[in-house]
N, C-alpha and C. Protein backbone atom coordinates (compact mmCIF):
# COMPACT_ATOMS: atom_id res chain seq x y z
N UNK A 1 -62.16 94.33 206.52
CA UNK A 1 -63.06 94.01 207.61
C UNK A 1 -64.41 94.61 207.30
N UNK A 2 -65.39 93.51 207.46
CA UNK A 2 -66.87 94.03 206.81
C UNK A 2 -67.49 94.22 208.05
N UNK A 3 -67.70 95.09 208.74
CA UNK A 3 -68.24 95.61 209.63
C UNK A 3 -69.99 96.71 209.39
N UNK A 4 -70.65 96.60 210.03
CA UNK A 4 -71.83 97.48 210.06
C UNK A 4 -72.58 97.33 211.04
N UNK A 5 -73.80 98.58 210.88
CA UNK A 5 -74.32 98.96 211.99
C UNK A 5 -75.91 98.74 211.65
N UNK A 6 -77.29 97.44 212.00
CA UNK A 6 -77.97 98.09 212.06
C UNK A 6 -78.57 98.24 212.98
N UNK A 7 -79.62 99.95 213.16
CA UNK A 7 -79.90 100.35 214.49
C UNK A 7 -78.70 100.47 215.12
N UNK A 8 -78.91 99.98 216.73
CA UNK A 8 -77.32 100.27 217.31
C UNK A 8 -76.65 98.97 217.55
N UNK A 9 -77.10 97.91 216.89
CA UNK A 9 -76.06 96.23 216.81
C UNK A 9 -75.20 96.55 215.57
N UNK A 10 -73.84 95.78 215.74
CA UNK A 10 -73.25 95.97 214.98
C UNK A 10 -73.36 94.18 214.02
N UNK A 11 -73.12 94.37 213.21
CA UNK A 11 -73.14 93.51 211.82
C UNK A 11 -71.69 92.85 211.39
N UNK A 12 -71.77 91.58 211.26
CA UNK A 12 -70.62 91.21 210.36
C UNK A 12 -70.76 90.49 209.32
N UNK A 13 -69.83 90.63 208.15
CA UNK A 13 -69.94 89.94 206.99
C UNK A 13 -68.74 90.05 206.41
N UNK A 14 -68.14 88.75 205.80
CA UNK A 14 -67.19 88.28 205.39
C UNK A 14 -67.15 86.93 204.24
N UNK A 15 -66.61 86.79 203.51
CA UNK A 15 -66.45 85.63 202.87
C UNK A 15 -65.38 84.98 202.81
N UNK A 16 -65.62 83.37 203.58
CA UNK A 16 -64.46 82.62 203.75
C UNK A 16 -63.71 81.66 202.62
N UNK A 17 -62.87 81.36 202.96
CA UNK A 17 -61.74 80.80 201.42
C UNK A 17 -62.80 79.70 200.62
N UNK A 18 -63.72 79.11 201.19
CA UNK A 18 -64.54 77.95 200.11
C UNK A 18 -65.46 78.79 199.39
N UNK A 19 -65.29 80.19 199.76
CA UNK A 19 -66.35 81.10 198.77
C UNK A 19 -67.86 81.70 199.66
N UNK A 20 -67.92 80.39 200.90
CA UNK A 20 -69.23 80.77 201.22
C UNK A 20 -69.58 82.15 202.23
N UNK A 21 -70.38 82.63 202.10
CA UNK A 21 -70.65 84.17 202.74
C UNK A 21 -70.88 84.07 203.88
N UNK A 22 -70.66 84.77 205.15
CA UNK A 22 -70.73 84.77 206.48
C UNK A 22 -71.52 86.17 207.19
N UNK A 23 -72.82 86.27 207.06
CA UNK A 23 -73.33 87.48 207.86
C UNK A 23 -74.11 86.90 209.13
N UNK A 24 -73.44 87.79 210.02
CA UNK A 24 -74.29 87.45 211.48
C UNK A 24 -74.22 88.67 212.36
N UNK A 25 -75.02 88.67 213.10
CA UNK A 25 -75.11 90.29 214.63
C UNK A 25 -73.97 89.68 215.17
N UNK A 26 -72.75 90.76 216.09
CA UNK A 26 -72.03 90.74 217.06
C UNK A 26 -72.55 90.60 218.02
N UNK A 27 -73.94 91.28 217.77
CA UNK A 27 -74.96 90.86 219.36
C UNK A 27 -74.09 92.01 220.06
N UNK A 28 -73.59 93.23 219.51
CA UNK A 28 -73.25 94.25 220.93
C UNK A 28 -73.33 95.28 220.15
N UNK A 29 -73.27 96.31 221.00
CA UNK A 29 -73.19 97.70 220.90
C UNK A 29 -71.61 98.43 221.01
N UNK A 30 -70.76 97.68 221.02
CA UNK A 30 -69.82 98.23 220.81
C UNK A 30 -68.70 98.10 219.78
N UNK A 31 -68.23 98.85 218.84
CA UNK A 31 -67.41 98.71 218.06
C UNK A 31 -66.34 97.92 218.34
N UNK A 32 -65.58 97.59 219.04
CA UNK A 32 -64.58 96.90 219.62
C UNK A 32 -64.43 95.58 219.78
N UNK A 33 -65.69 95.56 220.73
CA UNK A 33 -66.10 93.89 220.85
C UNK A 33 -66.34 93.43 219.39
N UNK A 34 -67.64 93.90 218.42
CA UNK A 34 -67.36 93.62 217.40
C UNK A 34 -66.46 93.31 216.07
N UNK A 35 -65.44 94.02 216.09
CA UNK A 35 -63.84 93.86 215.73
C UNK A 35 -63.30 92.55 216.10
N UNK A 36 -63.38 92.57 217.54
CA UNK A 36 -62.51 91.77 218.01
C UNK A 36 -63.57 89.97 217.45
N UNK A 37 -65.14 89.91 217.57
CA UNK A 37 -65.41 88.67 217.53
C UNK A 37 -65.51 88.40 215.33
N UNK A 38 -65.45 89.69 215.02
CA UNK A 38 -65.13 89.24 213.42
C UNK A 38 -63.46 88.60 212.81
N UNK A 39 -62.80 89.02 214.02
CA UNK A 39 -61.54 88.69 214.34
C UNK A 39 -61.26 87.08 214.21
N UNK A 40 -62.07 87.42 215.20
CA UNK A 40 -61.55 85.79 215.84
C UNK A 40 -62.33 84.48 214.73
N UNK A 41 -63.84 85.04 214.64
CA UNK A 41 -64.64 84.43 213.84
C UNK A 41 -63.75 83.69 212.27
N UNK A 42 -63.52 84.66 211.54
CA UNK A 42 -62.48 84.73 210.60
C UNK A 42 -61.36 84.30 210.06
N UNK A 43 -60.35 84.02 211.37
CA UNK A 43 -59.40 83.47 211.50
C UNK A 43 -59.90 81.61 211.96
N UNK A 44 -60.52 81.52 212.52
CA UNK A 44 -60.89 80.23 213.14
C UNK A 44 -61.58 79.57 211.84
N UNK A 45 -62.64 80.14 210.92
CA UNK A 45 -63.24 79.42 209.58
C UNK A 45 -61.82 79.44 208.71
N UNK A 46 -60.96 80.49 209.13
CA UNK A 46 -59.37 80.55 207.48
C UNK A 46 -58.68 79.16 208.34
N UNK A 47 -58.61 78.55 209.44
CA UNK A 47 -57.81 77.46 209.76
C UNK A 47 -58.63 76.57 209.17
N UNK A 48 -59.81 76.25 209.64
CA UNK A 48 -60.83 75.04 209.21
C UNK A 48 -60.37 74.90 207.88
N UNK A 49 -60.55 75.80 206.80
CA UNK A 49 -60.58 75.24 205.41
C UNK A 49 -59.07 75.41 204.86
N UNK A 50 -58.11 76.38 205.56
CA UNK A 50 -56.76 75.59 204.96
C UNK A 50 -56.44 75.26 205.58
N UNK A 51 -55.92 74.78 206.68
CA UNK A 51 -55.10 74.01 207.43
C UNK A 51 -55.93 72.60 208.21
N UNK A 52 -57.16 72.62 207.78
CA UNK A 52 -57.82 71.31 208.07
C UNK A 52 -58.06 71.03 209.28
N UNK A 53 -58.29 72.12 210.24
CA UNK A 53 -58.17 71.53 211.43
C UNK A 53 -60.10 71.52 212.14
N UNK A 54 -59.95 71.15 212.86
CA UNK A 54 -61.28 70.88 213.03
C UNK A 54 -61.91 71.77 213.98
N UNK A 55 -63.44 72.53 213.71
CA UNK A 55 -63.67 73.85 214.18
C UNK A 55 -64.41 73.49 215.93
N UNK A 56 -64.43 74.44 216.67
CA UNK A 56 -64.27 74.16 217.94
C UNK A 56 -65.85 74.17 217.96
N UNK A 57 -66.32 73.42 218.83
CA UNK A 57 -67.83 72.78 218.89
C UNK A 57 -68.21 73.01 220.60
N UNK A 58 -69.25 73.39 220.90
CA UNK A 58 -69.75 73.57 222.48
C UNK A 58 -70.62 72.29 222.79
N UNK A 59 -70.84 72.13 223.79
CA UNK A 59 -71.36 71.29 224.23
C UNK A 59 -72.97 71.61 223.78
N UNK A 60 -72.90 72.89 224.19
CA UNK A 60 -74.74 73.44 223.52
C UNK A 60 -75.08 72.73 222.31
N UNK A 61 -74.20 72.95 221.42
CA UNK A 61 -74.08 72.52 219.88
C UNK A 61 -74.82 71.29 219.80
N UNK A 62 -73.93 70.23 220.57
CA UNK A 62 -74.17 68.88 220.67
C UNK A 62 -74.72 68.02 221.02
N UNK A 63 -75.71 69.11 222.19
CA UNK A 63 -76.56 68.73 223.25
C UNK A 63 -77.61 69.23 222.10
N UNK A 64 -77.32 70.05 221.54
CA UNK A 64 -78.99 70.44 220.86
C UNK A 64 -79.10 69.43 219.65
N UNK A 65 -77.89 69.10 218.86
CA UNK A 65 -78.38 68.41 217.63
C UNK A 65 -78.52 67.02 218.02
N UNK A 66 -78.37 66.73 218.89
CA UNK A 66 -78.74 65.13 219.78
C UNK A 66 -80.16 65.45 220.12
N UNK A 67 -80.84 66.02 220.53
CA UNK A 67 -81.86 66.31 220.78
C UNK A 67 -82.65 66.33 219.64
N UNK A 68 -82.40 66.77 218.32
CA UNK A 68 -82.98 67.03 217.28
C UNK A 68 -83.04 65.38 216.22
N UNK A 69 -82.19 65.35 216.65
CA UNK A 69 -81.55 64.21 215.52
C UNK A 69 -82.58 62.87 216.62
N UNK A 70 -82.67 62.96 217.88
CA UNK A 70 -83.49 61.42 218.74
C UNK A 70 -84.77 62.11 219.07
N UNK A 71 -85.62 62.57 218.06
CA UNK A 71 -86.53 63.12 218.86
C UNK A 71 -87.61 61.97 218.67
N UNK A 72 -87.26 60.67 218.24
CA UNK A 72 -88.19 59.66 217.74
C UNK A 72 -88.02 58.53 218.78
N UNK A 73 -86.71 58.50 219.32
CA UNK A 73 -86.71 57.79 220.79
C UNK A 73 -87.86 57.50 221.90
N UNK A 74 -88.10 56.77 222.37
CA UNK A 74 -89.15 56.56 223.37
C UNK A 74 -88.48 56.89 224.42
N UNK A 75 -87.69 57.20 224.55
CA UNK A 75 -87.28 58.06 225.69
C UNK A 75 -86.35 59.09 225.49
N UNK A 76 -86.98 60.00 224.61
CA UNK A 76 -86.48 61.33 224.55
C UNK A 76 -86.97 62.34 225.78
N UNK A 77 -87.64 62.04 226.47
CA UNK A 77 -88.40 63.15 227.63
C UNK A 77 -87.31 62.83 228.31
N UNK A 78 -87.11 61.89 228.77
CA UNK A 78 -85.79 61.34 229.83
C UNK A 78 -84.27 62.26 229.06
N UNK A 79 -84.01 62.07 228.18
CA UNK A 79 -82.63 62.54 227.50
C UNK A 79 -82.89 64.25 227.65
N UNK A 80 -84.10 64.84 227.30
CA UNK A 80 -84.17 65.71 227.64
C UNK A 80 -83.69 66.51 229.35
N UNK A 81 -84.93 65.88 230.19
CA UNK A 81 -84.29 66.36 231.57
C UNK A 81 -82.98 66.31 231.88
N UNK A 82 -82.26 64.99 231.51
CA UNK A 82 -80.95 64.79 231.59
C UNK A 82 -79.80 66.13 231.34
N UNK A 83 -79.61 66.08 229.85
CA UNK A 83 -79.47 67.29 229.57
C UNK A 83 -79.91 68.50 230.46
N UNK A 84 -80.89 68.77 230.75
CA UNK A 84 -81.23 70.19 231.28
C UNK A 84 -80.22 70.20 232.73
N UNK A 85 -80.37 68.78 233.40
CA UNK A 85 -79.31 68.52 234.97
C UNK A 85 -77.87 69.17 234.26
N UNK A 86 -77.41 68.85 233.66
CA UNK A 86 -76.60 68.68 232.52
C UNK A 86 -75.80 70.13 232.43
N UNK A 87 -76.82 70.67 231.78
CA UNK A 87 -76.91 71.97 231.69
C UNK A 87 -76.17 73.02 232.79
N UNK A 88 -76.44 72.83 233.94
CA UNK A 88 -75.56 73.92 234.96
C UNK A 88 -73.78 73.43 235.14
N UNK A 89 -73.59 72.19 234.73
CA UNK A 89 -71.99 72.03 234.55
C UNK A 89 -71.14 72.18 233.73
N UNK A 90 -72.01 71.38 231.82
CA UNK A 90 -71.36 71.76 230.67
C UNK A 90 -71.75 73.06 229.86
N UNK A 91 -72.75 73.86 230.35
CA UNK A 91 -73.01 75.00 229.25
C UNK A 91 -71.88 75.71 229.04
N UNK A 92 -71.99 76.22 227.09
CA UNK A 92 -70.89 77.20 226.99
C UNK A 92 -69.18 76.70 226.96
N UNK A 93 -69.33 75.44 227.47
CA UNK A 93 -68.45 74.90 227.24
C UNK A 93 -67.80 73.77 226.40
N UNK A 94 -66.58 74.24 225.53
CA UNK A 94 -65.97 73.62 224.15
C UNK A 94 -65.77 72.19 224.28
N UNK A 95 -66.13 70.93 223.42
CA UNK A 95 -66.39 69.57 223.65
C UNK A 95 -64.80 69.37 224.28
N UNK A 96 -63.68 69.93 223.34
CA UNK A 96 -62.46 69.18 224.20
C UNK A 96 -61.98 69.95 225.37
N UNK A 97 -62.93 70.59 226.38
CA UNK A 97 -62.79 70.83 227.38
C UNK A 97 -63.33 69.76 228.77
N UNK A 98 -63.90 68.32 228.08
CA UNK A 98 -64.63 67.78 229.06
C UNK A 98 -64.10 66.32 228.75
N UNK A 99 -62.96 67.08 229.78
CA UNK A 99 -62.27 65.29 229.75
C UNK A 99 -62.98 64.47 230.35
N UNK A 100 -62.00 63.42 231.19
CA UNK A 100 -62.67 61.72 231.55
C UNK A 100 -62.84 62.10 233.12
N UNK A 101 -62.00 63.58 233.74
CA UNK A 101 -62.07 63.82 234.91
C UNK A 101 -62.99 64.48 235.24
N UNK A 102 -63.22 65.45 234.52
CA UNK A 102 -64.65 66.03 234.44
C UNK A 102 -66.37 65.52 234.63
N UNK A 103 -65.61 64.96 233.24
CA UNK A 103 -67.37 63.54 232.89
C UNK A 103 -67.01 62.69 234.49
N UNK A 104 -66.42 61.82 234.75
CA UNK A 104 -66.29 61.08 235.85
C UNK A 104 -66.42 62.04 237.45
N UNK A 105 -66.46 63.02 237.93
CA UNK A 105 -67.06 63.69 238.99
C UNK A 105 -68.27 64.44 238.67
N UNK A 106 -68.96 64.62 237.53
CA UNK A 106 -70.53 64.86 237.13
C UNK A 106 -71.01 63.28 237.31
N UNK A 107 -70.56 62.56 237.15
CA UNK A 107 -71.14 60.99 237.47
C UNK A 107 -71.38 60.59 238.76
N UNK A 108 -70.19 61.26 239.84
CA UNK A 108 -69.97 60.84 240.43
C UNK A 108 -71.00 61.77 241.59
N UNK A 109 -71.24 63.17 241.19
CA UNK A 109 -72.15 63.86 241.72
C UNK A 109 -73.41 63.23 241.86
N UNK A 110 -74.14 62.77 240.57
CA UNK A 110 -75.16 62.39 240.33
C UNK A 110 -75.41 61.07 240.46
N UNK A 111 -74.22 60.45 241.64
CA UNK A 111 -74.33 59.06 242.16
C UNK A 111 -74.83 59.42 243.46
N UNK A 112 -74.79 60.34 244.11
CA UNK A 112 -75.05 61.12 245.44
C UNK A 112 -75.89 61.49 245.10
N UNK A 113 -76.79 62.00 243.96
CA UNK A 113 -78.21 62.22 244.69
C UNK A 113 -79.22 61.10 244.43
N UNK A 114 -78.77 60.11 243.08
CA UNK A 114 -80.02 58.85 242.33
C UNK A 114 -79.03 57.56 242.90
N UNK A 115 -79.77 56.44 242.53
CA UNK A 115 -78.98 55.16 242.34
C UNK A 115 -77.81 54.89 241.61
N UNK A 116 -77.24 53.83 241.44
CA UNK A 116 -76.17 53.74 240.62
C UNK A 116 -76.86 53.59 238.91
N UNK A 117 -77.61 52.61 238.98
CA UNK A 117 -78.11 52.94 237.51
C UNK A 117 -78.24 53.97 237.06
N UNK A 118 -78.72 55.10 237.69
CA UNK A 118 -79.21 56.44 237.00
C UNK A 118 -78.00 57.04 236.35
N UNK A 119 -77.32 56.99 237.60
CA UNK A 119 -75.42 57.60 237.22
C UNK A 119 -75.14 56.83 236.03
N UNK A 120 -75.24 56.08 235.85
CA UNK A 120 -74.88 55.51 235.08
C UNK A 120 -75.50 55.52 233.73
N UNK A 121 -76.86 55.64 233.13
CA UNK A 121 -77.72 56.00 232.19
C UNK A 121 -77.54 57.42 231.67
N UNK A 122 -77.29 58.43 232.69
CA UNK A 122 -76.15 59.58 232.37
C UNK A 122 -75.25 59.72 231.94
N UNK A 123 -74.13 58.63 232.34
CA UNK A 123 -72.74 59.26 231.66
C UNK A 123 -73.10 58.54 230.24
N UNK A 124 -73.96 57.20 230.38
CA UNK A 124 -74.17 56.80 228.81
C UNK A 124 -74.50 57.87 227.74
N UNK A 125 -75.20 58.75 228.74
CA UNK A 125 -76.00 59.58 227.64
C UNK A 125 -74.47 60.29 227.11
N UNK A 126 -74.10 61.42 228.07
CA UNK A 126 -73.04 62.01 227.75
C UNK A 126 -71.76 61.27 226.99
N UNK A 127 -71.60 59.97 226.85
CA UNK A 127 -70.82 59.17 225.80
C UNK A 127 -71.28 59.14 224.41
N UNK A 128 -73.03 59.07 224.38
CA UNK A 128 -73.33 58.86 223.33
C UNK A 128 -73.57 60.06 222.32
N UNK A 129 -73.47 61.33 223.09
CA UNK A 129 -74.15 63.16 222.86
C UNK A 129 -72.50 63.18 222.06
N UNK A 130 -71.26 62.62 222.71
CA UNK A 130 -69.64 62.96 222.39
C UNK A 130 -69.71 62.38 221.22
N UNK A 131 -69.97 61.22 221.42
CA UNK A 131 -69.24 60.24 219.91
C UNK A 131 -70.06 60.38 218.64
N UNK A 132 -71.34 60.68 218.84
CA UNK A 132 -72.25 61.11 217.50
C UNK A 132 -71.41 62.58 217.25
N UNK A 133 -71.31 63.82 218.34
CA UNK A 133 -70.83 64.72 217.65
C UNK A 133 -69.13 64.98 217.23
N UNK A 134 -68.62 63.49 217.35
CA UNK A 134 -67.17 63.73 216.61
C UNK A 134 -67.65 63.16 215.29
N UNK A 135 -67.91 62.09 215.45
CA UNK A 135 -68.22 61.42 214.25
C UNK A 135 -69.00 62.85 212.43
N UNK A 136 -69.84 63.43 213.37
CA UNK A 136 -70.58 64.36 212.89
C UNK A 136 -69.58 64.92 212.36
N UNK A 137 -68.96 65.97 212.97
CA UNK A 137 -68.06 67.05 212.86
C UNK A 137 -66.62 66.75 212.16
N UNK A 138 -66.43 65.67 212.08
CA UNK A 138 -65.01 65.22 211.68
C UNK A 138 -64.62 66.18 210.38
């Protein structure tokens, strides 16, 4: 376990089975927490590359590289705000946490305050933010 300290953040660094090197802040001050997220970190990249499974993705993730990737859209200002509404239901939260029941009462919210089109230009968005980032990530 490659653990360190600089100042009073603690440090991690590791190298995972394809060889490539992994240094990043724990972002805390405590030994423990840090342990525990080099832990987890570690084990989750050793499944990805032997056992093939596919690494867990946030909605942040997906919301940001959609943003990056349409910034040539004529209506990226719109996809933007969207997102930001967006923002107080899915932040922080892992893509296969947002099933069809989920997405379908954020639709259904945001049929109660706009028209039906709007609701609807929304969940498009949120269909189209999902399927670019499976496709991506596969």
């Amino acid at each position: 376990m490659s653990l360190f300290k600089r100042g009073k953040t603690w440090w991690i660094s590791f190298t995972i089975p394809s060889g490539e090197r992994v240094r990043r802040s724990a972002a805390t001050e405590d030994r423990i927490q840090a342990r525990e997220l080099h832990d987890k970190l570690k084990a989750e990249l050793w499944r990805v590359a032997k056992l093939g499974e596919k690494p867990k993705r946030t909605w942040d993730e997906a919301a940001y590289k959609w943003l990056m990737e349409t910034q040539h859209k004529k209506t990226h200002h719109d996809d933007v705000a969207k997102i930001s509404w967006l923002q107080q239901f899915f932040r922080g939260k892992y893509l296969d946490e947002l099933s069809r029941d989920v997405i379908a009462r954020i639709g259904e919210l945001k049929l109660q305050e706009t028209i039906f089109a709007t609701a609807n230009r929304l969940l498009a968005l949120i269909r189209s933010i999902l399927r670019r980032a499976a496709l991506d990530w596969e």
